[in-house]
Protein backbone atom coordinates (compact mmCIF):
# COMPACT_ATOMS: atom_id res chain seq x y z
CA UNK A 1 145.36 297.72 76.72
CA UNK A 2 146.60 300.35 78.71
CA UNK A 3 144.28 303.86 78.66
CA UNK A 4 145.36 306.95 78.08
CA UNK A 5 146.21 309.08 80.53
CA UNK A 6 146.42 312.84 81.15
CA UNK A 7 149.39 314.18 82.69
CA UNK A 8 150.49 317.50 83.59
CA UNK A 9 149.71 320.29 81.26
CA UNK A 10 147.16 318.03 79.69
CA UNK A 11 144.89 318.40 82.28
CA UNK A 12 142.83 321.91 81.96
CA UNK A 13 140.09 320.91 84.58
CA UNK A 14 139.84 324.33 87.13
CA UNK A 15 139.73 322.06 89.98
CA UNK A 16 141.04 318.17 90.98
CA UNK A 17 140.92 315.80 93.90
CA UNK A 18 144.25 315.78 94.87
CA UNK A 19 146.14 312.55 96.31
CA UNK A 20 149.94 313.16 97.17
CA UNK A 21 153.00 310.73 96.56
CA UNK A 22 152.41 308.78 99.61
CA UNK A 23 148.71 307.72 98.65
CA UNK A 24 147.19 310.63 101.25
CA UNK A 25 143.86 312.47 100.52
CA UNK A 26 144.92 316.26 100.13
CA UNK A 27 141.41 317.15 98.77
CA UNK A 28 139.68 319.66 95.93
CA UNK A 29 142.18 322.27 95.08
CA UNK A 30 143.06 323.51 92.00
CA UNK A 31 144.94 322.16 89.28
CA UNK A 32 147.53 324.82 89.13
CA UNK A 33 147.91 324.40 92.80
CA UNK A 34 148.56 320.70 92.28
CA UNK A 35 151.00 320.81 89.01
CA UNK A 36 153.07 323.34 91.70
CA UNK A 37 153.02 320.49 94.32
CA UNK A 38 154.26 317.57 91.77
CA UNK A 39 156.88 320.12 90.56
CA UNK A 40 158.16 320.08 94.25
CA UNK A 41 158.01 316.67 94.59
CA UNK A 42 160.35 316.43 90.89
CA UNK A 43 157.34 313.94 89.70
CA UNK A 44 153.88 314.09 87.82
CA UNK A 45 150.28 314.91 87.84
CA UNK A 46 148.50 312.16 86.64
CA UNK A 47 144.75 312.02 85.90
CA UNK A 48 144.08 308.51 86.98
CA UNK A 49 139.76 309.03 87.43
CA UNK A 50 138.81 311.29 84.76
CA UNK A 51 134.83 310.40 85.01
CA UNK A 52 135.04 311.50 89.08
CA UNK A 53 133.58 314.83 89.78
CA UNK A 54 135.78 316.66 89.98
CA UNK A 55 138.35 314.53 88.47
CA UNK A 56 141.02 312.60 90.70
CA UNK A 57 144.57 313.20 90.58
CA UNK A 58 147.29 311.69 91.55
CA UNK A 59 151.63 313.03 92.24
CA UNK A 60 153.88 309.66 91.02
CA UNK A 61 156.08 309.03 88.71
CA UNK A 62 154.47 308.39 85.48
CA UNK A 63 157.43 306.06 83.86
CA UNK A 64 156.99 303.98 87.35
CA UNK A 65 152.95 303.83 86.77
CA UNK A 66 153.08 303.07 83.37
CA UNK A 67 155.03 300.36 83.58
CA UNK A 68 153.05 298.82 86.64
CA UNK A 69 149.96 299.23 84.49
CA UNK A 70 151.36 297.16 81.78
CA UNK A 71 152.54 294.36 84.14
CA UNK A 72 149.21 294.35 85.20
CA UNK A 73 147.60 293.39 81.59
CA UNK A 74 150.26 291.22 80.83
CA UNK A 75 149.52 289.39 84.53
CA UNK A 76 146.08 288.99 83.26
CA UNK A 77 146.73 287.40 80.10
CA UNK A 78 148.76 284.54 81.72
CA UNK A 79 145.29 283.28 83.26
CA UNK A 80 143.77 282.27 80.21
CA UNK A 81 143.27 279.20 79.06
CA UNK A 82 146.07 276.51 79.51
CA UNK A 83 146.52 272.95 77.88
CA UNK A 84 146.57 270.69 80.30
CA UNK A 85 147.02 266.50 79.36
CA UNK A 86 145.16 263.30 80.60
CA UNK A 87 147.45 260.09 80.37
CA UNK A 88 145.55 257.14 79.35
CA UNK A 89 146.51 253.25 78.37
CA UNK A 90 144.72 251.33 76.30
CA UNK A 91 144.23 248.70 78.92
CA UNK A 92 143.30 251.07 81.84
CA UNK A 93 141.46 250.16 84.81
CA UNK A 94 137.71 251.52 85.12
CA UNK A 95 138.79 253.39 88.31
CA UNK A 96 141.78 254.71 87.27
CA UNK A 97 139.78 255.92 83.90
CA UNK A 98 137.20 257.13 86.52
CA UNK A 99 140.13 259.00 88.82
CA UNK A 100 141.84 261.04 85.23
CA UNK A 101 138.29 261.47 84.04
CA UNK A 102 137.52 263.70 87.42
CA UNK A 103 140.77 265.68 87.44
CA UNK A 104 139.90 266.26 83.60
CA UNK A 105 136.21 267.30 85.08
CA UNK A 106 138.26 269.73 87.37
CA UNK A 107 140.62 271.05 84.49
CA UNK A 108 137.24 271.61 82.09
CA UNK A 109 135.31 273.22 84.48
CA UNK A 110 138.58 275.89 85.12
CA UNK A 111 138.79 276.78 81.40
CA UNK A 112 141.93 274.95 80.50
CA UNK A 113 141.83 272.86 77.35
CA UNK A 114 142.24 268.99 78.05
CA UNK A 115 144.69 266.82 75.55
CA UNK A 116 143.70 263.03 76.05
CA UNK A 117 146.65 260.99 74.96
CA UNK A 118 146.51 257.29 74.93
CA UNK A 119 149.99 255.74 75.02
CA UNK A 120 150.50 251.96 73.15
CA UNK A 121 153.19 249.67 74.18
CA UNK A 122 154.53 246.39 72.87
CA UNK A 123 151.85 244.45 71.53
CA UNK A 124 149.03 247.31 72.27
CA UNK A 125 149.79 248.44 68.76
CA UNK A 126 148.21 245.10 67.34
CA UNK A 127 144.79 246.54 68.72
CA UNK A 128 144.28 250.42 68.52
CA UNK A 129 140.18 249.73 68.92
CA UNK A 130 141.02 249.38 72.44
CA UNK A 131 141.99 252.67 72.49
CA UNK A 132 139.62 254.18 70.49
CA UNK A 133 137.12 252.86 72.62
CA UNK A 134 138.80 254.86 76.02
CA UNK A 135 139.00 257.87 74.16
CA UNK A 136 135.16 257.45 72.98
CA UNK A 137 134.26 256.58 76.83
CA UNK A 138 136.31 259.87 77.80
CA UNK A 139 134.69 261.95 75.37
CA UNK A 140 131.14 260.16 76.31
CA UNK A 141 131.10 261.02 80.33
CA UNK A 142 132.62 264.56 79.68
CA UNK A 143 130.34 265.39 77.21
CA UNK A 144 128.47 267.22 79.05
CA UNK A 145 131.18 269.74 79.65
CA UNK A 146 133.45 269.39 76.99
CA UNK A 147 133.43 269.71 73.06
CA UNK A 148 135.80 267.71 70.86
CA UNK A 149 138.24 270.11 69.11
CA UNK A 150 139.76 267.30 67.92
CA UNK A 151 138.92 263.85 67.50
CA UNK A 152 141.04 261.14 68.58
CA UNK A 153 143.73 260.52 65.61
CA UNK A 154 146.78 257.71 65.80
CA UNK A 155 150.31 259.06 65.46
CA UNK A 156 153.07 256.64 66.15
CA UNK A 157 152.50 255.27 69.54
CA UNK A 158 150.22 257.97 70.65
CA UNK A 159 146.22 258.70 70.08
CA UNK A 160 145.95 262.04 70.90
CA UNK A 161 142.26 263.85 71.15
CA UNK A 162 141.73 267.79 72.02
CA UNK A 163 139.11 268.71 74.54
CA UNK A 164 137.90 272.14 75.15
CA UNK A 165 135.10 273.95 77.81
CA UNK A 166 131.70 274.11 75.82
């Protein structure tokens, strides 16, 4: 969300901190003072700390800072969480379960969502128990960390469970 911002005439404060174009303290002067120095400059006033006393001000180009502002939020939003997926076989060795099982620790403890997926070949679809019983000991030892958002559920070749932070 970007805030709103007072620029130009919209600022009726008698007296601003001034900063100039190239980021340089000018000082307290007042605000007609600085709306005559952004005129020179061909750009804007902008109120960017209106809770400062007195209030600071800064000379840009408000288009330019606007749209910085917004590529800001929308950097933020790209942080949240991500799905990330844990390959698993039904016949798995106990320290390869125990190697997927830490980087699924690591992706947990980062805020990501984890997808388990348990892939049957050949014959390995004669015996899904087997991989029930992985996804059960995956959701057992990251219990402590994780919730089930989904429980594991057989589609095709694939068991697929859902894993997110508690």
């Amino acid at each position: 969300m970007i805030t709103d911002y007072r620029v130009n005439r919209q600022i009726r404060i008698p007296e601003v901190r001034l900063i100039d174009e190239n980021g340089a303290q000018i000082g307290v002067i007042s605000t007609a003072e600085a709306l005559k120095m952004a005129e020179v400059a061909k750009l804007d006033l902008v109120e960017v700390s209106p809770m400062a006393k007195p209030p600071v001000c800064r000379i840009l180009d408000f288009g330019k800072f606007k749209y910085a502002q917004a590529k800001k939020e929308r950097g933020h939003h790209s942080r949240a969480s991500q799905l990330k997926e844990l390959r698993v076989r039904p016949a798995i060795d106990k320290h390869d379960l125990e190697y997927r099982l830490d980087a699924g620790r690591k992706f947990l403890e980062q805020g990501h969502k984890v997808q388990v997926v348990c892939i049957f070949r050949g014959r390995q679809m004669a015996h899904p128990e087997h991989g029930y019983a992985v996804m059960k000991r995956v959701a057992e030892t990251l219990g402590d960390i994780s919730k089930i958002e989904s429980p594991a559920r057989l589609m095709g070749k694939r068991m697929t469970m859902l894993l997110s932070h508690k």
